[in-house]
PDB file of N, CA and C in Angstrom:
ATOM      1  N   UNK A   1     181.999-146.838  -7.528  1.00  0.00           N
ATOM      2  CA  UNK A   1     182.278-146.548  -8.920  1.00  0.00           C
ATOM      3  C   UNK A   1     183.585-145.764  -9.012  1.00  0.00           C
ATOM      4  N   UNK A   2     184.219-146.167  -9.572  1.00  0.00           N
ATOM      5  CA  UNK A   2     185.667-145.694  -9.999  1.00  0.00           C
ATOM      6  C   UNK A   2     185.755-143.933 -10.574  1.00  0.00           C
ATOM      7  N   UNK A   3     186.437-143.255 -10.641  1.00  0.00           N
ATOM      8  CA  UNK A   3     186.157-141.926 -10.984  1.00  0.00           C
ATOM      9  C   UNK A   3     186.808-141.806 -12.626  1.00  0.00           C
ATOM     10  N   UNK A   4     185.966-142.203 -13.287  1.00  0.00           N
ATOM     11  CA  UNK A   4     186.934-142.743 -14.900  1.00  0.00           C
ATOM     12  C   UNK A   4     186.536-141.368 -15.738  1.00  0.00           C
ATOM     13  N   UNK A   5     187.241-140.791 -16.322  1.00  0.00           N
ATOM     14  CA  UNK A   5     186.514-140.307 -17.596  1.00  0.00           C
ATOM     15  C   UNK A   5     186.313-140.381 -18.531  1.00  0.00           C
ATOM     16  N   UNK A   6     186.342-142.057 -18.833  1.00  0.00           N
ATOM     17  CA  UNK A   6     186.151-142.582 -20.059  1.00  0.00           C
ATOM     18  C   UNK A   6     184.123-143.068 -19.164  1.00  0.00           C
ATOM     19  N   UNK A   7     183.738-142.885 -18.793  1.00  0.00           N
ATOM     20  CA  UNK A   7     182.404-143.066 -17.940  1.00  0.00           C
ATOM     21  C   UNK A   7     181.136-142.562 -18.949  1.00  0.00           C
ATOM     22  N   UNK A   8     180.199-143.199 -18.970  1.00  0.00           N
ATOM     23  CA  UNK A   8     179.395-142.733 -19.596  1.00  0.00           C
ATOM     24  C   UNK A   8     178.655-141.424 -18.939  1.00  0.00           C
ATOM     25  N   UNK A   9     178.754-141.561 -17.734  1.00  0.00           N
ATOM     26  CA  UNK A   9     178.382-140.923 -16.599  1.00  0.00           C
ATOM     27  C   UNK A   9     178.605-139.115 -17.368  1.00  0.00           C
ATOM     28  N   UNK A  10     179.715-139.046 -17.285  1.00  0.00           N
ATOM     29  CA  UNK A  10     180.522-137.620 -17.649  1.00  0.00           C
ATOM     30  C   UNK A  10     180.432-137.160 -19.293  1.00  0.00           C
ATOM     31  N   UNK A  11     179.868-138.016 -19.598  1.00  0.00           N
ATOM     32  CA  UNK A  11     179.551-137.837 -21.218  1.00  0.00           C
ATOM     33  C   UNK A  11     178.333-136.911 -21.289  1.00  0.00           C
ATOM     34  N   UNK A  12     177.509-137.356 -21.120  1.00  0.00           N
ATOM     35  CA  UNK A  12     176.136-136.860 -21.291  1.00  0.00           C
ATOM     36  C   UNK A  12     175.249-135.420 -21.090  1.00  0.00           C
ATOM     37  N   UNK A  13     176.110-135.159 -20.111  1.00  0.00           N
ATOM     38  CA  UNK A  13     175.998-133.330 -20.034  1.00  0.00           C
ATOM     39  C   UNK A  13     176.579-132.951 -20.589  1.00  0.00           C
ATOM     40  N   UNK A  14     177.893-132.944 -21.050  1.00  0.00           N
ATOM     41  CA  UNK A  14     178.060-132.687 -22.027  1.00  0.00           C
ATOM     42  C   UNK A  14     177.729-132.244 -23.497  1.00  0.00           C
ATOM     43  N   UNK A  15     177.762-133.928 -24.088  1.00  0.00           N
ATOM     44  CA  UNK A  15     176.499-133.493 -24.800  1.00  0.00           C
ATOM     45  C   UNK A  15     174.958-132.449 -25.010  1.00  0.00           C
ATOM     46  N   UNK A  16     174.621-133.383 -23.726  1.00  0.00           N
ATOM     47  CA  UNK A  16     173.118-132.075 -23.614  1.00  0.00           C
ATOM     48  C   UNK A  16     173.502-130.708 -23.578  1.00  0.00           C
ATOM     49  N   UNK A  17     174.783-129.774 -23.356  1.00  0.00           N
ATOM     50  CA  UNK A  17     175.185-128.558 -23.378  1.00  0.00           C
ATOM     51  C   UNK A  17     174.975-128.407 -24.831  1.00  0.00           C
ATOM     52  N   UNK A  18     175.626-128.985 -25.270  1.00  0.00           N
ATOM     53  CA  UNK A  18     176.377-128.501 -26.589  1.00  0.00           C
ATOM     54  C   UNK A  18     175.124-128.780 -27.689  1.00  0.00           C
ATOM     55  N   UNK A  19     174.161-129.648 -27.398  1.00  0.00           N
ATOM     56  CA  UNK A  19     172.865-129.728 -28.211  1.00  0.00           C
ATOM     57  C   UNK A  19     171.984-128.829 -28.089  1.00  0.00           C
ATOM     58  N   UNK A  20     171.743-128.457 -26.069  1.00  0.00           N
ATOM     59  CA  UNK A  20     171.018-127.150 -26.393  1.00  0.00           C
ATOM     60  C   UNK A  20     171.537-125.580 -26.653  1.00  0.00           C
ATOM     61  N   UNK A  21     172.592-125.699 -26.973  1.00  0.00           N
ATOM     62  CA  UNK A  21     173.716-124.450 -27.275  1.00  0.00           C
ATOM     63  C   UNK A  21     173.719-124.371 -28.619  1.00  0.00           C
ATOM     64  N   UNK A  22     173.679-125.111 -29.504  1.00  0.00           N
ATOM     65  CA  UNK A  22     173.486-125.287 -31.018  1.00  0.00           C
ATOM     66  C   UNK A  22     171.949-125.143 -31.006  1.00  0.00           C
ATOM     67  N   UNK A  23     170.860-125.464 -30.473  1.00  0.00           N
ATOM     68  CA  UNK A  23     169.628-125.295 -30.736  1.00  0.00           C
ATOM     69  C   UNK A  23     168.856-123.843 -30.330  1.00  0.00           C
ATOM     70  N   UNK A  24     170.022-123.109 -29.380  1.00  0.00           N
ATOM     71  CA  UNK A  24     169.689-121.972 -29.044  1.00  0.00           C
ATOM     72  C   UNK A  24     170.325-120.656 -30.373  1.00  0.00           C
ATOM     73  N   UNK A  25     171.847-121.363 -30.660  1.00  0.00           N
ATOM     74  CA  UNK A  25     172.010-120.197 -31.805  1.00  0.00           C
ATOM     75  C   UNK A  25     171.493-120.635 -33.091  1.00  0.00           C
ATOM     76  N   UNK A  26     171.186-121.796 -33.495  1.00  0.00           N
ATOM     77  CA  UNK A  26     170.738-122.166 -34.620  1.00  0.00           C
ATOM     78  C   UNK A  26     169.245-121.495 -34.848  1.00  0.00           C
ATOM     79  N   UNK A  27     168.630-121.592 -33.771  1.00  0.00           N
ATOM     80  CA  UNK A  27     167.179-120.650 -34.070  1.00  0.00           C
ATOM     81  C   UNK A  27     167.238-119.671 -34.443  1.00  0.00           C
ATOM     82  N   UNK A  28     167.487-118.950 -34.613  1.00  0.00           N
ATOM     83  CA  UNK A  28     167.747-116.999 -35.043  1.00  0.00           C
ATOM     84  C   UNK A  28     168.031-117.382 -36.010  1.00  0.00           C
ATOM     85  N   UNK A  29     169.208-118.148 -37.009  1.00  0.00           N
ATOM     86  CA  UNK A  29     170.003-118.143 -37.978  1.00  0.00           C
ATOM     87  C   UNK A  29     168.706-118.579 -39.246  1.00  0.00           C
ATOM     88  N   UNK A  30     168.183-119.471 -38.870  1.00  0.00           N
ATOM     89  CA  UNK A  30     167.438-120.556 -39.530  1.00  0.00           C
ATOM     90  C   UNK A  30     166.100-119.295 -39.637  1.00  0.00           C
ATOM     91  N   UNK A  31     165.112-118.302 -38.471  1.00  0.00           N
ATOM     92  CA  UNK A  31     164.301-117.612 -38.485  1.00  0.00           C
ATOM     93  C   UNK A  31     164.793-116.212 -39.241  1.00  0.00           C
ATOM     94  N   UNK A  32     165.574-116.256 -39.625  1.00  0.00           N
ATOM     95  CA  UNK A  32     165.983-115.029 -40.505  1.00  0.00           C
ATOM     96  C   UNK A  32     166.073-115.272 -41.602  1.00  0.00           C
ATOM     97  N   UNK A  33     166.048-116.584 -42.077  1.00  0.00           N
ATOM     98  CA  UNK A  33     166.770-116.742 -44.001  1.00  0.00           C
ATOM     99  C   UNK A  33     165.113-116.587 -44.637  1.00  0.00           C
ATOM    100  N   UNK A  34     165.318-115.765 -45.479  1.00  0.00           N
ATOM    101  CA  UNK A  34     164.212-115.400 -46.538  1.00  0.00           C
ATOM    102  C   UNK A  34     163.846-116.586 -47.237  1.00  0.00           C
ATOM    103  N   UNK A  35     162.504-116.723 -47.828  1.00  0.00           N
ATOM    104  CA  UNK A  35     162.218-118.131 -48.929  1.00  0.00           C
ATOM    105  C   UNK A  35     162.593-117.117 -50.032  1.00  0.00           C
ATOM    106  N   UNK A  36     163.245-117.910 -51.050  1.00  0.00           N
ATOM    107  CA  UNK A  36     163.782-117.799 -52.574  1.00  0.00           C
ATOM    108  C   UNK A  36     161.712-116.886 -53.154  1.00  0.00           C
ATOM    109  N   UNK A  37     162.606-116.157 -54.234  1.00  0.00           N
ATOM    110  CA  UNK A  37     161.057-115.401 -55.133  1.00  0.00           C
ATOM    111  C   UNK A  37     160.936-116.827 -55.982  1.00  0.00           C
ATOM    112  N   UNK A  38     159.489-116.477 -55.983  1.00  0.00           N
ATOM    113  CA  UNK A  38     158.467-117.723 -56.995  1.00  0.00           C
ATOM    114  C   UNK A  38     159.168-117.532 -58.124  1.00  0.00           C
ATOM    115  N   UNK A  39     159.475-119.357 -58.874  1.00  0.00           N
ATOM    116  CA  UNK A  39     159.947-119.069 -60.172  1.00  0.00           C
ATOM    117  C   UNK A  39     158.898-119.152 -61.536  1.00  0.00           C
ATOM    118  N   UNK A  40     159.182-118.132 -62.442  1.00  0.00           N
ATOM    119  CA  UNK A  40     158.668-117.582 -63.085  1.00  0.00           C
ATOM    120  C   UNK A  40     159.603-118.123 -64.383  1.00  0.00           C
ATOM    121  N   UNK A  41     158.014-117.737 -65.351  1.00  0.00           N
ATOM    122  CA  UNK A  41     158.874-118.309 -66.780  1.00  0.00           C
ATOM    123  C   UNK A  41     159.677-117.193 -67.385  1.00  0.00           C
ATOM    124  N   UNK A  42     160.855-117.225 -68.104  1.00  0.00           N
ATOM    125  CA  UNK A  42     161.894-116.880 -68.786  1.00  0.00           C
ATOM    126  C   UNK A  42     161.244-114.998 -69.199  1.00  0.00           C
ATOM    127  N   UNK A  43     160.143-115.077 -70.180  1.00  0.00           N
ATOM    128  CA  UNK A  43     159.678-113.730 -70.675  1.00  0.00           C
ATOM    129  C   UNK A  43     158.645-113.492 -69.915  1.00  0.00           C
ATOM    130  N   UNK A  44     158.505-113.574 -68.802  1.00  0.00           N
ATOM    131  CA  UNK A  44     157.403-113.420 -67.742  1.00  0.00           C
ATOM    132  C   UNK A  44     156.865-111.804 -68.335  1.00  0.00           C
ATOM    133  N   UNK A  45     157.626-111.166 -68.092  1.00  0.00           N
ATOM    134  CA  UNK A  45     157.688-109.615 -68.287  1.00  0.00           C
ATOM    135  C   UNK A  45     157.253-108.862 -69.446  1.00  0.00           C
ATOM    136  N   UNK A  46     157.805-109.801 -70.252  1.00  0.00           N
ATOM    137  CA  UNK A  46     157.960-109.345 -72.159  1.00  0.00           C
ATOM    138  C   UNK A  46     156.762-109.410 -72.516  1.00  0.00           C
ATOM    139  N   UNK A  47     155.824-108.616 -73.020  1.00  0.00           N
ATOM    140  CA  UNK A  47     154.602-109.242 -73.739  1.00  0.00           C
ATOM    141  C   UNK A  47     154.673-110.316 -75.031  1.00  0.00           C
ATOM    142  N   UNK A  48     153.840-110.937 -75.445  1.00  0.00           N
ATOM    143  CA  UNK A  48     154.113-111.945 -77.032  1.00  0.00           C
ATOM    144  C   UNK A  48     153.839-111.407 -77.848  1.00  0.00           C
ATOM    145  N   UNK A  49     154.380-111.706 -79.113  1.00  0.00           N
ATOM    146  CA  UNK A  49     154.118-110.892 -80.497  1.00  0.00           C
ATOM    147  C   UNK A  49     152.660-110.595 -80.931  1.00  0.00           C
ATOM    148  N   UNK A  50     151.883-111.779 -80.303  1.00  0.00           N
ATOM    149  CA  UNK A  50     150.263-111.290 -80.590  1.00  0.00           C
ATOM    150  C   UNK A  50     150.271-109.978 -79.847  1.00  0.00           C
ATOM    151  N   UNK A  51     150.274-109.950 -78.399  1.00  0.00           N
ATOM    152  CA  UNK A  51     150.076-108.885 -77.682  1.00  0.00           C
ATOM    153  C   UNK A  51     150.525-107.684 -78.638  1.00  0.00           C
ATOM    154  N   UNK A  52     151.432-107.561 -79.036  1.00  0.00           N
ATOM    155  CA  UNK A  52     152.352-106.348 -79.510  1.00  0.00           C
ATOM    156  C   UNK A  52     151.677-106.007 -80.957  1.00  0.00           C
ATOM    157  N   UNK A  53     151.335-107.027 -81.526  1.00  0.00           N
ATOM    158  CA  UNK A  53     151.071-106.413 -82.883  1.00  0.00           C
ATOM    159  C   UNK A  53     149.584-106.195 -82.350  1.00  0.00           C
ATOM    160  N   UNK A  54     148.622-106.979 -81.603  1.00  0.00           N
ATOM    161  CA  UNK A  54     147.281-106.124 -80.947  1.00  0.00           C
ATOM    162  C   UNK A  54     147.720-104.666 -80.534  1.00  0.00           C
ATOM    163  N   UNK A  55     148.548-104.482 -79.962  1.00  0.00           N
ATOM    164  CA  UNK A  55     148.739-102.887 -79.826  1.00  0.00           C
ATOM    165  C   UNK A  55     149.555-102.053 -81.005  1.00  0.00           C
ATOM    166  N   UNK A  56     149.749-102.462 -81.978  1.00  0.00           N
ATOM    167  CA  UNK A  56     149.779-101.865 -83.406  1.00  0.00           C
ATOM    168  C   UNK A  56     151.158-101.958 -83.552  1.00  0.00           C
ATOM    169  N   UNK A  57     152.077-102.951 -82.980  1.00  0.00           N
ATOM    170  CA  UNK A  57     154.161-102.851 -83.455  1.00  0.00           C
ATOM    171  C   UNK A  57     154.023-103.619 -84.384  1.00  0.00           C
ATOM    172  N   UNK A  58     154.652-103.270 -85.402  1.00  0.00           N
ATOM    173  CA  UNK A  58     154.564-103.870 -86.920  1.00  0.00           C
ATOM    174  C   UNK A  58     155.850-104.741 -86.976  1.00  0.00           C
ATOM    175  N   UNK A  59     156.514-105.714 -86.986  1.00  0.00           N
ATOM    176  CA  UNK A  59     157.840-106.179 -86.549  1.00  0.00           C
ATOM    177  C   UNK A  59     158.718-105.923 -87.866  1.00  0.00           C
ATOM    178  N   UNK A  60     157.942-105.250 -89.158  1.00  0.00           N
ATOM    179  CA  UNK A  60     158.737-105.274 -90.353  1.00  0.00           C
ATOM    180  C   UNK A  60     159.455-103.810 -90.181  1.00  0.00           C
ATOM    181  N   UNK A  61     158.731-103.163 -89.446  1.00  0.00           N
ATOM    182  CA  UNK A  61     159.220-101.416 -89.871  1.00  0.00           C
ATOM    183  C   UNK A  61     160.166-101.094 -87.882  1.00  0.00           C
ATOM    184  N   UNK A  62     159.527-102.269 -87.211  1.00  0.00           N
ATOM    185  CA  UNK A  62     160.263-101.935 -85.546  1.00  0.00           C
ATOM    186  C   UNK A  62     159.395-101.184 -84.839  1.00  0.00           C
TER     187      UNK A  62
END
């Protein structure tokens, strides 16, 4: 066999370096990112005008 480095031969470790070298720093990166907070509706927080006037806010006087 000829000593080519166009060879498939010399390719392939290569590769396999550089796949398990990306699969070694990519783990940490990927085990650190937080999931996004649950989405929630708009006035999640706000009580509704029933609520408010049940607790006695009159919306004419504030």
């Amino acid at each position: 066999m000829k000593n080519d480095p166009r060879s498939n031969v010399y390719h392939w470790p290569i590769a396999l370096c550089l796949a398990l070298s990306a699969a070694v720093f990519a783990a940490p990166v990927m085990a650190d990112v937080a999931l996004p907070p649950p989405a929630q509706h708009q006035n999640a927080g706000f009580p509704s005008d029933q609520a408010l006037q049940r607790r006695g806010y009159d919306p004419k006087t504030g």
